[in-house]
N, C-alpha and C. Protein backbone atom coordinates (compact mmCIF):
# COMPACT_ATOMS: atom_id res chain seq x y z
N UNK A 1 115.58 88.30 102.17
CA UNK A 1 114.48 88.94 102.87
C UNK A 1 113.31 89.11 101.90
N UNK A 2 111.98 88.60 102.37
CA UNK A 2 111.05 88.51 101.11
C UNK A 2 110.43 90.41 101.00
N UNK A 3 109.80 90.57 100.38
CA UNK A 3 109.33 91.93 100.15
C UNK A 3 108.07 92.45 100.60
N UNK A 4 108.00 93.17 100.99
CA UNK A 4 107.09 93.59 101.66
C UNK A 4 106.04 94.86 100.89
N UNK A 5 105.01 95.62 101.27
CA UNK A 5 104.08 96.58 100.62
C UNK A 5 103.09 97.30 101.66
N UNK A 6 102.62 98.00 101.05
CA UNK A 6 101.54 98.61 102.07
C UNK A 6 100.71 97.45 102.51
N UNK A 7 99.89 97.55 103.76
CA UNK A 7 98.62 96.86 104.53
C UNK A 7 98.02 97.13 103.68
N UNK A 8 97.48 95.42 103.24
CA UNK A 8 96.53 95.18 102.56
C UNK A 8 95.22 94.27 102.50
N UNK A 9 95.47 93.96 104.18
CA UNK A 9 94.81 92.65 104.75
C UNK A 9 93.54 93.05 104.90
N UNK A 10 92.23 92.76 104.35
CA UNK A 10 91.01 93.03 104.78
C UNK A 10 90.63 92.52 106.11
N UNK A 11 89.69 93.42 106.61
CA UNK A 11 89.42 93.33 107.91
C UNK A 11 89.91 94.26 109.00
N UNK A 12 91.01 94.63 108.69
CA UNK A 12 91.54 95.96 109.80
C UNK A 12 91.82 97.06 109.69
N UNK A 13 90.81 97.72 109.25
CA UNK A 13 90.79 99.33 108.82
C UNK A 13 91.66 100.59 109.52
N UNK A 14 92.15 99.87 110.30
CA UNK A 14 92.92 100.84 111.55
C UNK A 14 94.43 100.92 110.65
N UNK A 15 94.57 99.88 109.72
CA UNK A 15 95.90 99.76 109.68
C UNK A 15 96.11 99.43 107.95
N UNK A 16 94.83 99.33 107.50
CA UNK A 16 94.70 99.03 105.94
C UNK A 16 95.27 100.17 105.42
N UNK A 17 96.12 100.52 104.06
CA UNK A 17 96.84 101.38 103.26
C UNK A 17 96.85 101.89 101.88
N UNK A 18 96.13 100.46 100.89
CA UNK A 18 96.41 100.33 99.63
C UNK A 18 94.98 101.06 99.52
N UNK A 19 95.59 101.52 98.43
CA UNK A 19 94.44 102.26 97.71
C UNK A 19 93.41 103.24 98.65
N UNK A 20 93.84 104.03 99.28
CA UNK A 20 93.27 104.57 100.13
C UNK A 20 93.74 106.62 100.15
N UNK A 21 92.73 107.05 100.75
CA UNK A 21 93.19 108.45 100.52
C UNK A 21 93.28 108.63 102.47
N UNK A 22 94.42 109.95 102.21
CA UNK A 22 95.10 110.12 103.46
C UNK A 22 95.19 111.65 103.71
N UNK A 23 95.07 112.18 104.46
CA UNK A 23 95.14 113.99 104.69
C UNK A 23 96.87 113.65 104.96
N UNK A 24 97.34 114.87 104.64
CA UNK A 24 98.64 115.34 105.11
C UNK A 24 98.98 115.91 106.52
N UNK A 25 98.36 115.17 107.49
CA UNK A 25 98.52 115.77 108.85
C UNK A 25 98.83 114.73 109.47
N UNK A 26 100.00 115.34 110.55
CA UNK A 26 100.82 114.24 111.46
C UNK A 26 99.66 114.19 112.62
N UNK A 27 99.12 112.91 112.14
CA UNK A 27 98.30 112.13 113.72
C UNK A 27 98.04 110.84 113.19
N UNK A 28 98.08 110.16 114.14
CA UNK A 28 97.73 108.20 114.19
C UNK A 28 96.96 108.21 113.09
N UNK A 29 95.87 108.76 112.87
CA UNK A 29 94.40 108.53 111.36
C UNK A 29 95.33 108.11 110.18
N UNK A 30 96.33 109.26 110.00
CA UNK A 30 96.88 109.57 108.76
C UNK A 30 97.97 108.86 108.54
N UNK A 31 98.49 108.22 109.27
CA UNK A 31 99.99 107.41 109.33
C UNK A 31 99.26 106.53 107.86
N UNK A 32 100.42 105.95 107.15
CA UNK A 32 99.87 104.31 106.43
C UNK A 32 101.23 103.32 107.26
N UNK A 33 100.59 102.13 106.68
CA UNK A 33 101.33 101.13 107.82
C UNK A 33 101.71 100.47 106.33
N UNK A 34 103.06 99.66 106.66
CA UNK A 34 103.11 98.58 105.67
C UNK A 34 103.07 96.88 106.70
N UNK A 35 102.97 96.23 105.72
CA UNK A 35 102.96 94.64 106.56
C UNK A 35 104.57 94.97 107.49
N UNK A 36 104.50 93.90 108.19
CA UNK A 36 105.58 94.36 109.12
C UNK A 36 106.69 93.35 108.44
N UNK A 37 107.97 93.32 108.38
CA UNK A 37 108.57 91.99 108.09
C UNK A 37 109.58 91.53 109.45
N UNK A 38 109.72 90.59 109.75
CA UNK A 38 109.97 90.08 111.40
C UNK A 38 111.83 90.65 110.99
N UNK A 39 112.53 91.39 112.21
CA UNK A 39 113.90 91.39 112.28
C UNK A 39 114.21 92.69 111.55
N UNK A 40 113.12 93.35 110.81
CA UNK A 40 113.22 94.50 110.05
C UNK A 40 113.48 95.72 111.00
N UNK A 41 114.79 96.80 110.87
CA UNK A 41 115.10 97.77 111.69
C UNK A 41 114.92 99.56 111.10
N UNK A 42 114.56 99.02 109.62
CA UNK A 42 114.31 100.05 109.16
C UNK A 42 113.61 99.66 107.99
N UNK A 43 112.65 100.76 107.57
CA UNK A 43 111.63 101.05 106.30
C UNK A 43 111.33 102.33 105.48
N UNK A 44 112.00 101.66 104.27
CA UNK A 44 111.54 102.81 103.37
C UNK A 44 110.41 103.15 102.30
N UNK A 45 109.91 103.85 102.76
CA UNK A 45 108.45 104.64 101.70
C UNK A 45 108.70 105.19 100.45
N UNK A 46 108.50 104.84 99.54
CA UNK A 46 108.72 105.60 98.54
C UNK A 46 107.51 106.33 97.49
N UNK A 47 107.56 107.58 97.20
CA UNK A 47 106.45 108.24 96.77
C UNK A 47 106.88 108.51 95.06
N UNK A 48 106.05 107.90 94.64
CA UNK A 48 105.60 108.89 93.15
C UNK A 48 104.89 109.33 92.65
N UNK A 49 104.76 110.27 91.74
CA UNK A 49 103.72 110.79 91.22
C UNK A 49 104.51 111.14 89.98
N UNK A 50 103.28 112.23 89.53
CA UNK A 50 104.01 112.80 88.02
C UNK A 50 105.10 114.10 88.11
N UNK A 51 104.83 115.01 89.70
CA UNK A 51 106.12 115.59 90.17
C UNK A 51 107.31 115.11 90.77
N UNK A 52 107.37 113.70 90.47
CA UNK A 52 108.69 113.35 90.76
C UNK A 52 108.58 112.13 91.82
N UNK A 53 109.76 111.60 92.56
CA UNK A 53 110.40 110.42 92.86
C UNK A 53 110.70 110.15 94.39
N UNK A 54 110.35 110.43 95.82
CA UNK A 54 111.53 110.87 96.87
C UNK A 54 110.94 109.87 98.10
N UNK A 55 111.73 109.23 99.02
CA UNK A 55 111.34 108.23 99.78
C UNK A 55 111.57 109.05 101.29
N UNK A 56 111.25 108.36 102.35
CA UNK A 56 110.79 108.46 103.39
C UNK A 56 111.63 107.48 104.48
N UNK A 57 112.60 107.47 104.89
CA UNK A 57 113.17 106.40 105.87
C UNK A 57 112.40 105.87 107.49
N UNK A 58 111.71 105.50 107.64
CA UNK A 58 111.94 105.37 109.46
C UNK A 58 112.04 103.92 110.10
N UNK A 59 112.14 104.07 111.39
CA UNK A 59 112.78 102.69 112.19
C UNK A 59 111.41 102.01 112.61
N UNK A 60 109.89 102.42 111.90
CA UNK A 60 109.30 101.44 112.07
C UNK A 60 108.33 101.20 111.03
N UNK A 61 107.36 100.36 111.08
CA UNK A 61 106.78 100.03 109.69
C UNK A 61 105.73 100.84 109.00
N UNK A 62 105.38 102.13 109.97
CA UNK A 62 104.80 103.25 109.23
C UNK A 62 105.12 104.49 109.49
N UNK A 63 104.55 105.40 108.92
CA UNK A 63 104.91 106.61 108.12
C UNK A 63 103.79 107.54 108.70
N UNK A 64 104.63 108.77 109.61
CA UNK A 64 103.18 109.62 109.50
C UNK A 64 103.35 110.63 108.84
N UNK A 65 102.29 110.72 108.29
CA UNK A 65 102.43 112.16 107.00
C UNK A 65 102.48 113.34 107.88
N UNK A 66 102.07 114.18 107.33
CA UNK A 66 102.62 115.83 108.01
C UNK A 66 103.86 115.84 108.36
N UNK A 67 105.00 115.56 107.79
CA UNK A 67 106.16 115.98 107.97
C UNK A 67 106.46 117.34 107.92
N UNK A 68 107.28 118.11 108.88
CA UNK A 68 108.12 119.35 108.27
C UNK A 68 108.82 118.88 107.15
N UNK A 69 109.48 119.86 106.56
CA UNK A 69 110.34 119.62 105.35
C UNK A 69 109.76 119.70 104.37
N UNK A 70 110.45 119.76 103.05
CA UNK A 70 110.52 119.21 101.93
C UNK A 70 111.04 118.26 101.59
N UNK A 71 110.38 117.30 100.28
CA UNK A 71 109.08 117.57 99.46
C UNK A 71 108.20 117.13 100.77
N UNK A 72 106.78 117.74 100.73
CA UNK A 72 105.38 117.40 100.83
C UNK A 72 105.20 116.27 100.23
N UNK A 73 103.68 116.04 100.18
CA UNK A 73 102.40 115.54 99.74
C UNK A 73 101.25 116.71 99.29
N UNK A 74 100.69 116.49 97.64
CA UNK A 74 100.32 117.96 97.51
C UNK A 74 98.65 117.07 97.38
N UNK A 75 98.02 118.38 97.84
CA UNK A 75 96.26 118.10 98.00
C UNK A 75 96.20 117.12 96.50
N UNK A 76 95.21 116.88 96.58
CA UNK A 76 94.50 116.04 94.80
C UNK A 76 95.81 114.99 94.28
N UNK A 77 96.60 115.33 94.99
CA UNK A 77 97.53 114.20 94.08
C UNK A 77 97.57 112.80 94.37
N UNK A 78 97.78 111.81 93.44
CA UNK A 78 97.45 110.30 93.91
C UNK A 78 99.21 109.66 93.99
N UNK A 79 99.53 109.12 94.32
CA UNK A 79 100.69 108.71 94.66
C UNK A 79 100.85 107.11 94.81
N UNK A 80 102.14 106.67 93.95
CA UNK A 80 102.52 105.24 93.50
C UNK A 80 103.29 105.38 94.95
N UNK A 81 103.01 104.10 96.16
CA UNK A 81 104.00 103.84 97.09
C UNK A 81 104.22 102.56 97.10
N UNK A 82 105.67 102.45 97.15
CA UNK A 82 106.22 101.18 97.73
C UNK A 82 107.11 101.12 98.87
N UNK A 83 107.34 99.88 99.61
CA UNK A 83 107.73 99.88 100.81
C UNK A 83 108.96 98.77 100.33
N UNK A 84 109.99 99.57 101.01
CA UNK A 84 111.03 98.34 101.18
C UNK A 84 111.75 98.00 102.85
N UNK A 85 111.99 97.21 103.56
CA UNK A 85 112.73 96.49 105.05
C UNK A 85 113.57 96.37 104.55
N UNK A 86 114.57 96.82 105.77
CA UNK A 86 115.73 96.89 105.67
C UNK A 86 116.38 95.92 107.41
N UNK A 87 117.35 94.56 107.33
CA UNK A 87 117.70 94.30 108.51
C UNK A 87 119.32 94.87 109.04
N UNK A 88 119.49 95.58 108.42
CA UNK A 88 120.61 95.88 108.95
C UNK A 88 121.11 97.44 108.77
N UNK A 89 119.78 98.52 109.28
CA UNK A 89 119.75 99.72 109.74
C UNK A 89 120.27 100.47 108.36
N UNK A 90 119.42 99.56 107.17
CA UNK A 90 119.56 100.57 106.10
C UNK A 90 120.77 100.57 104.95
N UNK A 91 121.47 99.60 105.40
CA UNK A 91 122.67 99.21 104.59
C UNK A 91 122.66 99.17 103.40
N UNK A 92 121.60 97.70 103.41
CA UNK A 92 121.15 97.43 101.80
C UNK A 92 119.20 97.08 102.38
N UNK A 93 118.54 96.67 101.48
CA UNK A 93 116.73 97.16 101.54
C UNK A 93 116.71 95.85 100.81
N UNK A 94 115.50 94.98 101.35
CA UNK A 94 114.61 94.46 100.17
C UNK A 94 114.38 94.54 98.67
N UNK A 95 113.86 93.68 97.80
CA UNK A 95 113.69 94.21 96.49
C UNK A 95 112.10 94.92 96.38
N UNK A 96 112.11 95.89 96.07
CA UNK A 96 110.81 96.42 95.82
C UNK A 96 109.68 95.73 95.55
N UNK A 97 108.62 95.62 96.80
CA UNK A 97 107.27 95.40 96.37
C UNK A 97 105.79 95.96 95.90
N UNK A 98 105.31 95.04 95.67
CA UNK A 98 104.19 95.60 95.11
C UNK A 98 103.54 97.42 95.07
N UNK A 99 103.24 98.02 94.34
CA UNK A 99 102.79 99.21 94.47
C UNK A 99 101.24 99.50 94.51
N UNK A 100 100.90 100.26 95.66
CA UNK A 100 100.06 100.69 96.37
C UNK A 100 99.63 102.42 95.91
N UNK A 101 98.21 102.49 95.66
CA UNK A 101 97.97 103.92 95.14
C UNK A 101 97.66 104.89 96.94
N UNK A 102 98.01 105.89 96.98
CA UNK A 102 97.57 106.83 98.61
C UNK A 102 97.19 107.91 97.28
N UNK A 103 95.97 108.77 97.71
CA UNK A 103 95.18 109.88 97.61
C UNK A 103 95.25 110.92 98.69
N UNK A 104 95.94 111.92 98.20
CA UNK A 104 95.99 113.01 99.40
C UNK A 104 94.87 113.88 99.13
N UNK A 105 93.94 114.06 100.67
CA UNK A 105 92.51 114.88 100.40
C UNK A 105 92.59 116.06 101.29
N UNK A 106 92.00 117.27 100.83
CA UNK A 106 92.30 118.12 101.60
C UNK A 106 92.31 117.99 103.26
N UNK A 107 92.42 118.65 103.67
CA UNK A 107 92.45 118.37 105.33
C UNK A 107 90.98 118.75 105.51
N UNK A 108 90.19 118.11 106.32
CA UNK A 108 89.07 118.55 107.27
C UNK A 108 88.99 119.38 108.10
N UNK A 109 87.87 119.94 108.44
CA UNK A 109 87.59 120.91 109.41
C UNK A 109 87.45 119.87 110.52
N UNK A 110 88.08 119.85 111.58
CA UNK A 110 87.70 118.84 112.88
C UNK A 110 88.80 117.66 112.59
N UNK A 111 89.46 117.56 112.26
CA UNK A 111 89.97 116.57 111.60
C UNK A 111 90.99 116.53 112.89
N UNK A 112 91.65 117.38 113.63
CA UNK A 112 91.92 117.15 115.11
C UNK A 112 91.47 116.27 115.71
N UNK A 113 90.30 116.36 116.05
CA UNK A 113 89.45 115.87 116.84
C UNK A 113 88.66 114.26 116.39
N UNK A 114 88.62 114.01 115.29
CA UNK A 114 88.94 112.49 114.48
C UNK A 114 90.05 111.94 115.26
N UNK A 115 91.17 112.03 115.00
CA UNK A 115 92.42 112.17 115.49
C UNK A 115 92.61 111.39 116.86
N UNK A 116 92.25 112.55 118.02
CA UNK A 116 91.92 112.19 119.41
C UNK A 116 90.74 111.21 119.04
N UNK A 117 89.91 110.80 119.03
CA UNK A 117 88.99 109.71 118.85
C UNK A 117 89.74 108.58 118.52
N UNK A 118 90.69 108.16 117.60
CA UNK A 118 91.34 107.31 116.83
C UNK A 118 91.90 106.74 118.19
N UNK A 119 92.93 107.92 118.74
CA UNK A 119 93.99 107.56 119.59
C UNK A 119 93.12 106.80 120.74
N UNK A 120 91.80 107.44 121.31
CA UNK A 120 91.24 106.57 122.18
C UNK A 120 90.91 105.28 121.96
N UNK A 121 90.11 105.26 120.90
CA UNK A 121 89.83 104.06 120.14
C UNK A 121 91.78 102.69 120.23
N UNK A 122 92.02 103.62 120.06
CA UNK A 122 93.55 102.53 120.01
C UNK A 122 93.75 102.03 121.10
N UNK A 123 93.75 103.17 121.93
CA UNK A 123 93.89 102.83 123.23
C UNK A 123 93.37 102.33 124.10
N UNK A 124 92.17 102.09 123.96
CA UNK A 124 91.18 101.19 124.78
C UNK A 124 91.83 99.78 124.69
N UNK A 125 92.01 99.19 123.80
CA UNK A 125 92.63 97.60 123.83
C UNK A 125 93.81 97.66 124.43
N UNK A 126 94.33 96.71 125.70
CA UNK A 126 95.69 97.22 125.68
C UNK A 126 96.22 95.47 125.74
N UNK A 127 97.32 95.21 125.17
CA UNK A 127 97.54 93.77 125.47
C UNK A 127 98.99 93.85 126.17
N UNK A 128 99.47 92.92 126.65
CA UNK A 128 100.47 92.69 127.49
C UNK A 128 101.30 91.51 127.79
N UNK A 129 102.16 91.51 127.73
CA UNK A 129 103.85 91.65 127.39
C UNK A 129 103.41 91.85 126.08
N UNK A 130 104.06 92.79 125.26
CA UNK A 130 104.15 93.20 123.91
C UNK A 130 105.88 93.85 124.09
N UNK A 131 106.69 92.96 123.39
CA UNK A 131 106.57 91.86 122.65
C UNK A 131 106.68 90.87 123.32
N UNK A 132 106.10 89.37 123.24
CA UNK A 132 105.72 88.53 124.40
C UNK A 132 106.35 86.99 123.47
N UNK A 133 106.22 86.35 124.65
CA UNK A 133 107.21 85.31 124.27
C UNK A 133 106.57 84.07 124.02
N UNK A 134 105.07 84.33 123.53
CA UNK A 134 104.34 83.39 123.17
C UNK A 134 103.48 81.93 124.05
N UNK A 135 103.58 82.32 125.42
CA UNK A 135 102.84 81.92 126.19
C UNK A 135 101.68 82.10 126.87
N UNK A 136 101.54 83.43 127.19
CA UNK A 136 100.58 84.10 127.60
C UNK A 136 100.16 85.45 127.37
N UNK A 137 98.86 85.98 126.92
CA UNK A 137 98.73 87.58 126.77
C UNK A 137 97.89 88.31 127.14
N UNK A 138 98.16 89.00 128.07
CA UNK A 138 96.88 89.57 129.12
C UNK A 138 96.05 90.71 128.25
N UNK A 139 94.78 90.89 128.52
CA UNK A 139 93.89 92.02 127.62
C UNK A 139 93.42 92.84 128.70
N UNK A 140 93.37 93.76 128.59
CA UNK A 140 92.12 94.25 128.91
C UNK A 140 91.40 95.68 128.21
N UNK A 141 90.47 95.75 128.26
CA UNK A 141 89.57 96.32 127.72
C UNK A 141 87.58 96.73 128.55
N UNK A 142 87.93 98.35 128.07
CA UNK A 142 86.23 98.86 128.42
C UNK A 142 85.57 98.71 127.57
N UNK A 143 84.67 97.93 127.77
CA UNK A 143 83.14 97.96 127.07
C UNK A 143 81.54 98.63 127.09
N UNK A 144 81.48 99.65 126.44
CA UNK A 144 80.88 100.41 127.13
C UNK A 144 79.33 100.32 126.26
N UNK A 145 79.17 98.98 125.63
CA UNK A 145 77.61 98.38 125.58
C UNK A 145 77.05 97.78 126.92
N UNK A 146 76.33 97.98 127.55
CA UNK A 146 75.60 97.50 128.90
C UNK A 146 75.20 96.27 128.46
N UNK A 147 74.45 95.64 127.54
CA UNK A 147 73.97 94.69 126.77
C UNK A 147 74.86 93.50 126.82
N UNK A 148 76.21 93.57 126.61
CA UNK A 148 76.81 92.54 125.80
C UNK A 148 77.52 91.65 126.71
N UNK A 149 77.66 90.37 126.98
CA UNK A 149 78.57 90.06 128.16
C UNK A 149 79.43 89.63 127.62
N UNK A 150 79.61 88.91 126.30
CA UNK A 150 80.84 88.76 125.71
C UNK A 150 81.54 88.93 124.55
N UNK A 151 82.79 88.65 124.41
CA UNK A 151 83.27 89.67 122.91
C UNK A 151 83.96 88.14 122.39
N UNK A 152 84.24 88.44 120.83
CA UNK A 152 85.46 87.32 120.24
C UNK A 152 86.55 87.94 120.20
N UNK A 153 87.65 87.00 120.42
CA UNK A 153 89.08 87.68 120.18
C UNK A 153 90.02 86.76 119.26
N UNK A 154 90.37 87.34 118.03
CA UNK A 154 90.64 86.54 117.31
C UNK A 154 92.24 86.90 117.18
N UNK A 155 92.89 86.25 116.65
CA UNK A 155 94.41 86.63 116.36
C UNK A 155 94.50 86.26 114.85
N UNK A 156 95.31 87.19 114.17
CA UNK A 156 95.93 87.03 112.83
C UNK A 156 97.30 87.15 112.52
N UNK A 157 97.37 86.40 111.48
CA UNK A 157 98.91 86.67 111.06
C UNK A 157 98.46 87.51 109.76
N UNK A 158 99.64 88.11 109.09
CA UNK A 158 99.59 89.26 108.19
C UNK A 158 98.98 88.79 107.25
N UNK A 159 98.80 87.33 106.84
CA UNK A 159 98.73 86.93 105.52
C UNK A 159 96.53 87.34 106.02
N UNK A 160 96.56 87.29 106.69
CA UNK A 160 94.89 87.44 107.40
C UNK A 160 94.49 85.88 107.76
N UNK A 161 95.13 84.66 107.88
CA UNK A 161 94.55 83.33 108.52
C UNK A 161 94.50 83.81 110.23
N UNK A 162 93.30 83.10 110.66
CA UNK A 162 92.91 83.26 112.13
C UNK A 162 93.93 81.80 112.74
N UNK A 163 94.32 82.79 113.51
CA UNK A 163 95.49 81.54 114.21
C UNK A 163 94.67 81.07 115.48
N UNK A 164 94.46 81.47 116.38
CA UNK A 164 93.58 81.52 117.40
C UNK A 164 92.16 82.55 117.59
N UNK A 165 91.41 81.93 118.16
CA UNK A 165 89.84 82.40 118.57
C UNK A 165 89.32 82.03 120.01
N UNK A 166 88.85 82.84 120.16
CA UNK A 166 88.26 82.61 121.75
C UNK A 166 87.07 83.73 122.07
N UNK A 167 86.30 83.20 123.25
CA UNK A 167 84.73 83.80 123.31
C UNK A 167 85.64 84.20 125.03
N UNK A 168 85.48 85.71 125.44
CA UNK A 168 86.20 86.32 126.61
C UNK A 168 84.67 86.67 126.83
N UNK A 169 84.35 86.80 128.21
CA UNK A 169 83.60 86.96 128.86
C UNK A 169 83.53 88.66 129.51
N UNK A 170 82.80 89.29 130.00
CA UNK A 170 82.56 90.34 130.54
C UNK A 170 81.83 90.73 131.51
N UNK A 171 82.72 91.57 132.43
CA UNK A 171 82.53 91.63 134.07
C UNK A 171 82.53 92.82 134.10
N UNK A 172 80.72 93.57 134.34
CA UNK A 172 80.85 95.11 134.90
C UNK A 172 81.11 96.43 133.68
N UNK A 173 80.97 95.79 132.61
CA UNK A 173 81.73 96.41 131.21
C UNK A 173 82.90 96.26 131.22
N UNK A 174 84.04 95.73 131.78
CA UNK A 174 85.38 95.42 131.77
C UNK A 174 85.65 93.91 131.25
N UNK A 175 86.48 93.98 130.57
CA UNK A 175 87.13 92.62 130.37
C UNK A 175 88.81 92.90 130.46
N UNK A 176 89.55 91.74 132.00
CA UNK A 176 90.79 91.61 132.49
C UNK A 176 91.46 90.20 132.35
N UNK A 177 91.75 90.31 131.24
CA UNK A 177 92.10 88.64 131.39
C UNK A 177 93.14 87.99 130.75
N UNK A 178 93.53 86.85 131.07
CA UNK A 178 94.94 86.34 130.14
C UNK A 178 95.00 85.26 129.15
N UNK A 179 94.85 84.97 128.33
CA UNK A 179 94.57 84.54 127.04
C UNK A 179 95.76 83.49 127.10
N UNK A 180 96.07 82.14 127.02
CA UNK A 180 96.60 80.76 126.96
C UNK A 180 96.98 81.16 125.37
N UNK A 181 98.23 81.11 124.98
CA UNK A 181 98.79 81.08 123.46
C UNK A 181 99.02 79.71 123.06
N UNK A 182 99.74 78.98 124.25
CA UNK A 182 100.07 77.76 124.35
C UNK A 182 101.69 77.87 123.47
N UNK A 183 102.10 78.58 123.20
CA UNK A 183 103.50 78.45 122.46
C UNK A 183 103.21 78.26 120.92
N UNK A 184 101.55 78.53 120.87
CA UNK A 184 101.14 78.33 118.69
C UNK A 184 101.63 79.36 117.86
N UNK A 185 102.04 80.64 118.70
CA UNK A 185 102.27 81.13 117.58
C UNK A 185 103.85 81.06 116.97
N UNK A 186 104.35 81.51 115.62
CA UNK A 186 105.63 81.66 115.62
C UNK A 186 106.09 82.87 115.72
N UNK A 187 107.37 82.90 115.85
CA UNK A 187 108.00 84.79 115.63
C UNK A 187 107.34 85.58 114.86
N UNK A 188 107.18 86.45 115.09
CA UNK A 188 106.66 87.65 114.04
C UNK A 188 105.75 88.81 114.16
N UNK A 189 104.61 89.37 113.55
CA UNK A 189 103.98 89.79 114.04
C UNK A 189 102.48 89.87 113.53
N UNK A 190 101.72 89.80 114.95
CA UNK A 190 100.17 89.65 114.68
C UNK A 190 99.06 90.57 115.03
N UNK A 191 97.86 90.32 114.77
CA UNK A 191 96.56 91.59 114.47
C UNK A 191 95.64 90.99 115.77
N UNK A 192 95.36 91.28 116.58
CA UNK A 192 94.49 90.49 117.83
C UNK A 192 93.27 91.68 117.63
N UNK A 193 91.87 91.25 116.83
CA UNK A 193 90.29 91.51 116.81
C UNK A 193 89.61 91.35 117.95
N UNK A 194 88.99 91.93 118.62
CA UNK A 194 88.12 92.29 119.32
C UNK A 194 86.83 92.74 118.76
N UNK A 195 85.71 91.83 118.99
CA UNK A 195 84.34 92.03 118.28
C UNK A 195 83.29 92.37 119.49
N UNK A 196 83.29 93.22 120.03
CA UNK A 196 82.14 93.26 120.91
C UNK A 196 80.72 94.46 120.58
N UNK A 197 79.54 93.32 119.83
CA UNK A 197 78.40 93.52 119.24
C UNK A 197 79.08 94.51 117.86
N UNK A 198 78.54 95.99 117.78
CA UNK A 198 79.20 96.30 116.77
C UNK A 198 80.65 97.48 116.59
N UNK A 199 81.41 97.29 117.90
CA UNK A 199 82.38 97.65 118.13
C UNK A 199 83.59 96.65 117.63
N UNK A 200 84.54 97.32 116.94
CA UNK A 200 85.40 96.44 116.78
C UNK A 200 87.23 97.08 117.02
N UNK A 201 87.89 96.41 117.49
CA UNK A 201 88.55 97.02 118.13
C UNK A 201 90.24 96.29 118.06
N UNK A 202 91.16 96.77 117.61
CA UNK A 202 92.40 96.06 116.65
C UNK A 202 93.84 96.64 117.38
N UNK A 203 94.62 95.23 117.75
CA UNK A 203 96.17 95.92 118.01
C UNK A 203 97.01 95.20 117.77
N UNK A 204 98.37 94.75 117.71
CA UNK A 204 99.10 94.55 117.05
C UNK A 204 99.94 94.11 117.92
N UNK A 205 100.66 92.88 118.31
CA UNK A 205 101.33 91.79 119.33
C UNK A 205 102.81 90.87 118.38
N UNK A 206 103.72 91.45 118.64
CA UNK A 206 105.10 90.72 118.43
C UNK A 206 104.90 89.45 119.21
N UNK A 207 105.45 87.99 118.38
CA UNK A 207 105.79 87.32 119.41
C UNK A 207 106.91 86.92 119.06
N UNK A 208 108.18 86.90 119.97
CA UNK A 208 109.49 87.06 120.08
C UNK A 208 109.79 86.04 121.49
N UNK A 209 109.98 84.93 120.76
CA UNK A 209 110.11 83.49 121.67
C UNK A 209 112.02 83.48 122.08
């Protein structure tokens, strides 16, 4: 199983990790993501600093901070993370990859309410069959520039190469439509961009043939 690390792919800020500072509060903003690895059933986080050593288990490829429990994440502290996949629910793990710096910053005033914004923002794109079997993938999406009639929709694989591109059209500020894969992509998992004027808008599509 090759090794995996925090998101490090430029271009998708929704989901980028390395070197980045993070509040300690459980909501979507604050999660970090690692690359995904295909067949992976579990992932472990591991935190260091100069107080010590302690990892993080869960059954998918990110992590949301604000945990109950002990240990924390303490304000000002910068933290060495690595990520290891695991296919067989934790048995045995990957060999440790690359290490990634996270900055914990105090929490914000409003920082709730960031939060709810994020989640809308996520939620506006919705794609369909997820996880899909590589033939077809329906979008849809509100556009709420009056101006613009059409958006790009690009697809990525983790490494960041554009696998597919296409110019989707727009009806009414809505775009409903089903996107031809043709069977190009392979197993695994991908980043589908949405560019409409200076909105940009990112989700994340298994294809499982």
């Amino acid at each position: 199983m090759p090794p995996t690390k925090l998101f490090d792919v430029p271009g998708f800020p929704q989901f980028y990790s390395c070197g980045v500072t993070r509040q300690f509060v459980n909501n979507t903003a604050n999660r970090i993501y690692a690359r995904p690895v295909s067949g992976a059933n579990k992932y472990k986080f591991t935190f260091s600093s100069g107080e010590g050593t302690f990892s993080r288990v869960t059954n998918y490829y990110y992590v949301n901070l604000g945990w109950s429990g002990l240990p924390t994440l303490t304000v000002s502290a910068t933290y060495e993370v690595t990520v290891q996949a695991s296919m067989n629910n934790g048995a045995s793990y990957c060999v440790v990859g690359d290490v990634c710096l996270v900055t914990i910053v105090p929490t914000a005033i409003g920082g709730s309410q960031n939060a709810a914004l994020d989640n809308n923002g996520t939620a506006a794109l919705n794609l369909w069959p997820n996880p899909n079997n590589g033939d077809v993938l329906n979008m849809s999406l509100h556009i709420t520039d009056p101006f613009i009639s059409t958006v790009s929709m690009d697809i990525f694989d983790l490494s960041g190469k554009r696998m597919i591109a296409r110019t989707v059209a727009i009806q009414d500020g809505l775009i409903n439509t089903t996107i031809d894969l043709n069977g190009d992509l392979a197993d695994g998992m991908y980043v589908v961009k949405v560019t409409a004027g200076d909105e940009v808008f990112t989700q994340r599509v298994v294809i499982q043939k």
